[in-house]
Protein backbone atom coordinates (compact mmCIF):
# COMPACT_ATOMS: atom_id res chain seq x y z
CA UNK A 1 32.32 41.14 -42.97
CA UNK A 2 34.47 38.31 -40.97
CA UNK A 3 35.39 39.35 -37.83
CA UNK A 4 33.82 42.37 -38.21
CA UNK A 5 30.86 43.07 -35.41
CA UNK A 6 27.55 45.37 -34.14
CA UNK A 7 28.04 44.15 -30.59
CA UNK A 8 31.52 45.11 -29.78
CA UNK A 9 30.70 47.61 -27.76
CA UNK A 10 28.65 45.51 -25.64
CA UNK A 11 28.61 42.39 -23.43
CA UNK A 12 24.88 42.36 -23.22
CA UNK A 13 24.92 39.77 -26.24
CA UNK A 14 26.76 36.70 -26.86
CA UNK A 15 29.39 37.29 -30.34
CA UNK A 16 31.03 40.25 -31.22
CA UNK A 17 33.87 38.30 -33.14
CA UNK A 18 32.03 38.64 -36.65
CA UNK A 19 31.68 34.95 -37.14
CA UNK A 20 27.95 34.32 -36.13
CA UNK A 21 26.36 35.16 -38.91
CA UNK A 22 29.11 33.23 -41.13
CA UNK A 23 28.88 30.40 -39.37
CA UNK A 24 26.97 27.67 -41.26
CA UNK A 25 29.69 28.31 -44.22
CA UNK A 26 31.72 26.24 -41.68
CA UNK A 27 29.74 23.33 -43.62
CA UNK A 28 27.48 24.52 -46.22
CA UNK A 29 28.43 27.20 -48.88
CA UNK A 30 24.61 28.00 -49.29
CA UNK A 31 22.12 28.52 -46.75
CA UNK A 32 18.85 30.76 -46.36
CA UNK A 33 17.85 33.36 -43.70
CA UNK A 34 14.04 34.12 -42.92
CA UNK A 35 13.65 37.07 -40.83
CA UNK A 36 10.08 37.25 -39.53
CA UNK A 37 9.70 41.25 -37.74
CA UNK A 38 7.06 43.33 -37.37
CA UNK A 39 4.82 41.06 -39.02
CA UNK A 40 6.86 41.08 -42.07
CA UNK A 41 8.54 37.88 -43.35
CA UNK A 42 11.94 38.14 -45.91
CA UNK A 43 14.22 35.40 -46.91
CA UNK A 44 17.62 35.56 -48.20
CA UNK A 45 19.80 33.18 -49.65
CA UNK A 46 23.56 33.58 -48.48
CA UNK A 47 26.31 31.93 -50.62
CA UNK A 48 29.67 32.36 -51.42
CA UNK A 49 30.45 33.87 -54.36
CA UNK A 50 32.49 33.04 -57.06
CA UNK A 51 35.58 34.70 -55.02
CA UNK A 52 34.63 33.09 -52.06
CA UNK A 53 33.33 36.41 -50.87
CA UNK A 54 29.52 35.89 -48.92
CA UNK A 55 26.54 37.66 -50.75
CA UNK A 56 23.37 37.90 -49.52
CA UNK A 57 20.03 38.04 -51.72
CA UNK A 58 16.33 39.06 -50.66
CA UNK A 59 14.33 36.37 -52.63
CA UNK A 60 12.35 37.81 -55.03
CA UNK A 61 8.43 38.02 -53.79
CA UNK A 62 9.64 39.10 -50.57
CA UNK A 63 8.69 40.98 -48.01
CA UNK A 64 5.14 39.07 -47.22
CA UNK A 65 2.90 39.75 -44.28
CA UNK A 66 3.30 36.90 -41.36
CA UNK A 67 1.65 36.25 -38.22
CA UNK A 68 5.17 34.74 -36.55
CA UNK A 69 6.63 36.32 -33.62
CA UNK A 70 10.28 38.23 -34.28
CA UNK A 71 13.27 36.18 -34.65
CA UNK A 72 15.39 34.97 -37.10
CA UNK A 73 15.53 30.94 -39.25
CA UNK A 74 18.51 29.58 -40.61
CA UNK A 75 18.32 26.68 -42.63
CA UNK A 76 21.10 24.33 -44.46
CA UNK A 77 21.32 21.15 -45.99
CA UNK A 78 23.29 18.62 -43.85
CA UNK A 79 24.20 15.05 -45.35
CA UNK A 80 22.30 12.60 -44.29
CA UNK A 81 25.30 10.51 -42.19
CA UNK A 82 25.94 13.53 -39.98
CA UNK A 83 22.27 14.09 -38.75
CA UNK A 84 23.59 11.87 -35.73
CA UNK A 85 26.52 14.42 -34.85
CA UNK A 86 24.30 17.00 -35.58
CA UNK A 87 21.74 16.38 -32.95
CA UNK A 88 24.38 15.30 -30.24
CA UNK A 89 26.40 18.81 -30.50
CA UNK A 90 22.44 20.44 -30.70
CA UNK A 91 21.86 18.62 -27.54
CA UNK A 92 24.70 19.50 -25.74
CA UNK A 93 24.29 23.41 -26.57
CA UNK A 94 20.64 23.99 -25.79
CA UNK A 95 20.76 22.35 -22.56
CA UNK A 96 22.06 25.10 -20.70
CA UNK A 97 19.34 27.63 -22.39
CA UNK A 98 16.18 29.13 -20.73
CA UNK A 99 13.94 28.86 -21.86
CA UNK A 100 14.95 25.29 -23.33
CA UNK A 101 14.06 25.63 -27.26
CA UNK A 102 11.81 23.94 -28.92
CA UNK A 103 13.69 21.20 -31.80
CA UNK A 104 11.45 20.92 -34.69
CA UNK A 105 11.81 18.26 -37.41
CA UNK A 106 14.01 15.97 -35.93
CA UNK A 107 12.35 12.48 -34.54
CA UNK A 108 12.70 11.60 -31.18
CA UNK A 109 15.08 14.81 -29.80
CA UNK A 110 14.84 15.11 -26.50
CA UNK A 111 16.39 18.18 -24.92
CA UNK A 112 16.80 17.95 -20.97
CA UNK A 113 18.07 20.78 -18.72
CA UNK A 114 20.92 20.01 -16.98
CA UNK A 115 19.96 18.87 -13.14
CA UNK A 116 21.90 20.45 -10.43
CA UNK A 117 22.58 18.91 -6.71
CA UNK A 118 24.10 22.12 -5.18
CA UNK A 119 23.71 25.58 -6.53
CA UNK A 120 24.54 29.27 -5.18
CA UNK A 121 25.54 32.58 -6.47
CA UNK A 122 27.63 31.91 -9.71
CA UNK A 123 28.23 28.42 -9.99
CA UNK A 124 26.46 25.06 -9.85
CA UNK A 125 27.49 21.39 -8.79
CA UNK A 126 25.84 19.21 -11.56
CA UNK A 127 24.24 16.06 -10.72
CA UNK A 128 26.43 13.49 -11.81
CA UNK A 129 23.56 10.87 -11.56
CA UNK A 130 22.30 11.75 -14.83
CA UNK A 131 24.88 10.85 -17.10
CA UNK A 132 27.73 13.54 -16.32
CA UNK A 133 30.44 10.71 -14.72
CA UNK A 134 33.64 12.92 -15.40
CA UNK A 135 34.75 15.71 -13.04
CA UNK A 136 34.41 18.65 -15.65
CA UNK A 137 34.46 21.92 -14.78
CA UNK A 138 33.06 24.70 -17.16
CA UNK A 139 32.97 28.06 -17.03
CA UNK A 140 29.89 29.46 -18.37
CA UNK A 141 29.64 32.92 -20.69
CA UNK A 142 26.25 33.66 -21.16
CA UNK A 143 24.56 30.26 -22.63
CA UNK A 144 27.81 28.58 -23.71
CA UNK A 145 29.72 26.20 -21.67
CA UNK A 146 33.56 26.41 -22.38
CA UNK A 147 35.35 23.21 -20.14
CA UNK A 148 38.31 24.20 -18.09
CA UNK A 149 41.45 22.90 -19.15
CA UNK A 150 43.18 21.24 -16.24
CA UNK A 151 46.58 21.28 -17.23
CA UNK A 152 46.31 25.40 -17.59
CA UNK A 153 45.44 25.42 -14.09
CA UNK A 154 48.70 23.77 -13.20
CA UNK A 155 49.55 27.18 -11.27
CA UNK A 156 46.42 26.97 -8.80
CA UNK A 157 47.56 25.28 -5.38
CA UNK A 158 47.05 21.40 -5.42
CA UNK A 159 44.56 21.16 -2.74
CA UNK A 160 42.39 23.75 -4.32
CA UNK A 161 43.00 22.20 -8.18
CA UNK A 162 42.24 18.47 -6.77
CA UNK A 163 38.78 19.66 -4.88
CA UNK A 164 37.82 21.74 -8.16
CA UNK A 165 38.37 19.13 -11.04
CA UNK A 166 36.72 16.69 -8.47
CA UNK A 167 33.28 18.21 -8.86
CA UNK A 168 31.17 18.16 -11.83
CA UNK A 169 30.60 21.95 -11.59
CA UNK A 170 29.70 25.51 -13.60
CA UNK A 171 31.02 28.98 -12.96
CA UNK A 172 29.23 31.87 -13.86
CA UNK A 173 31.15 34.55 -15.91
CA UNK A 174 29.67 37.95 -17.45
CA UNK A 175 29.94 38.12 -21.30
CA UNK A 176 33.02 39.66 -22.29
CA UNK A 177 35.07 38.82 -18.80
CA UNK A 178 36.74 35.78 -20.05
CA UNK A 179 39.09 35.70 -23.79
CA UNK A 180 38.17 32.98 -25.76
CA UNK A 181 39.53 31.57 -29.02
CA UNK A 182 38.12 32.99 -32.47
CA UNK A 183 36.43 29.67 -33.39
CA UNK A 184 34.60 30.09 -29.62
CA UNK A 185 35.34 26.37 -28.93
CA UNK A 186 37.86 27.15 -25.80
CA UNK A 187 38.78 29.69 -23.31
CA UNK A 188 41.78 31.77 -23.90
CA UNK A 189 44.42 31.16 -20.96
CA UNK A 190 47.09 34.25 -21.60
């Protein structure tokens, strides 16, 4: 169910908006789900209905034994002219994962962790000598990286906003400490 959520209760995972498991409907109205547990493999196939309601399906032959280790695959068809945009917004996510994941099917990905001059307790300085030439400053909830907007910081004292924006640096919040919007592109500032 949209916005509807197991992990409300908890800021031990990333989510609890209800949108997660919806989210390839974003660009797709069909896309499958292989869960591979306890040596068992199943595959779904999750559309939208006729009323635009999502259904899910077990495909029929399923479950079958598998060697795999748990986790979950989610495929979708993507056109062929947004492959590029694809891979760039990929590329941009993982980079701040550990362990870094590993891209299959897609020629020449390469997936770098982001390199850090200065780091403490929290936060990071990035190096800005590989490729990061604007001041950004992001705060980071759990493995996603939400920018700061500078003009809600107006408030903070000028000295202080001047030496922050002028770094290229990451600040370390728990899950659940900062609001963010419902589409989880950008920090909530109320």
């Amino acid at each position: 169910t949209y916005f509807e959520s197991t992990k409300n209760d908890s800021n031990d995972f990333t989510g609890a908006l209800g949108l997660g498991s919806k989210s390839p409907f974003s660009y797709a109205e069909t896309f499958t789900v292989t869960s591979y547990f306890n040596g068992e493999k199943r595959t779904y196939i999750v559309d939208l209905g006729e009323e635009g309601v999502p259904q899910i399906g077990l495909v029929q032959g399923f479950p079958m034994k598998t060697d795999e280790p748990n986790g979950l695959e989610v495929q979708m068809a993507v056109k062929k002219e947004d492959f590029y945009d694809f891979q760039l917004k990929a590329q941009d996510v993982y980079k701040r994962y550990n362990p870094l994941p590993e891209v299959v099917g897609v020629p020449n990905f390469e997936l770098e962790a982001v390199d850090y001059l200065l780091q403490g307790k929290d936060w990071r300085v990035i190096n800005s000598n590989n490729g990061y030439h604007n001041s950004n400053v992001y705060a980071i909830q759990g493995t996603v990286a939400y920018p700061i907007d500078r003009y809600a910081m107006r408030r903070v004292n000028s000295d202080a906003y001047d030496a922050l924006f002028g770094l290229n640096l990451e600040l370390d919040f728990p899950i659940g400490e900062l609001d963010i919007a419902a589409n989880r592109e950008a920090l909530g500032y109320d």
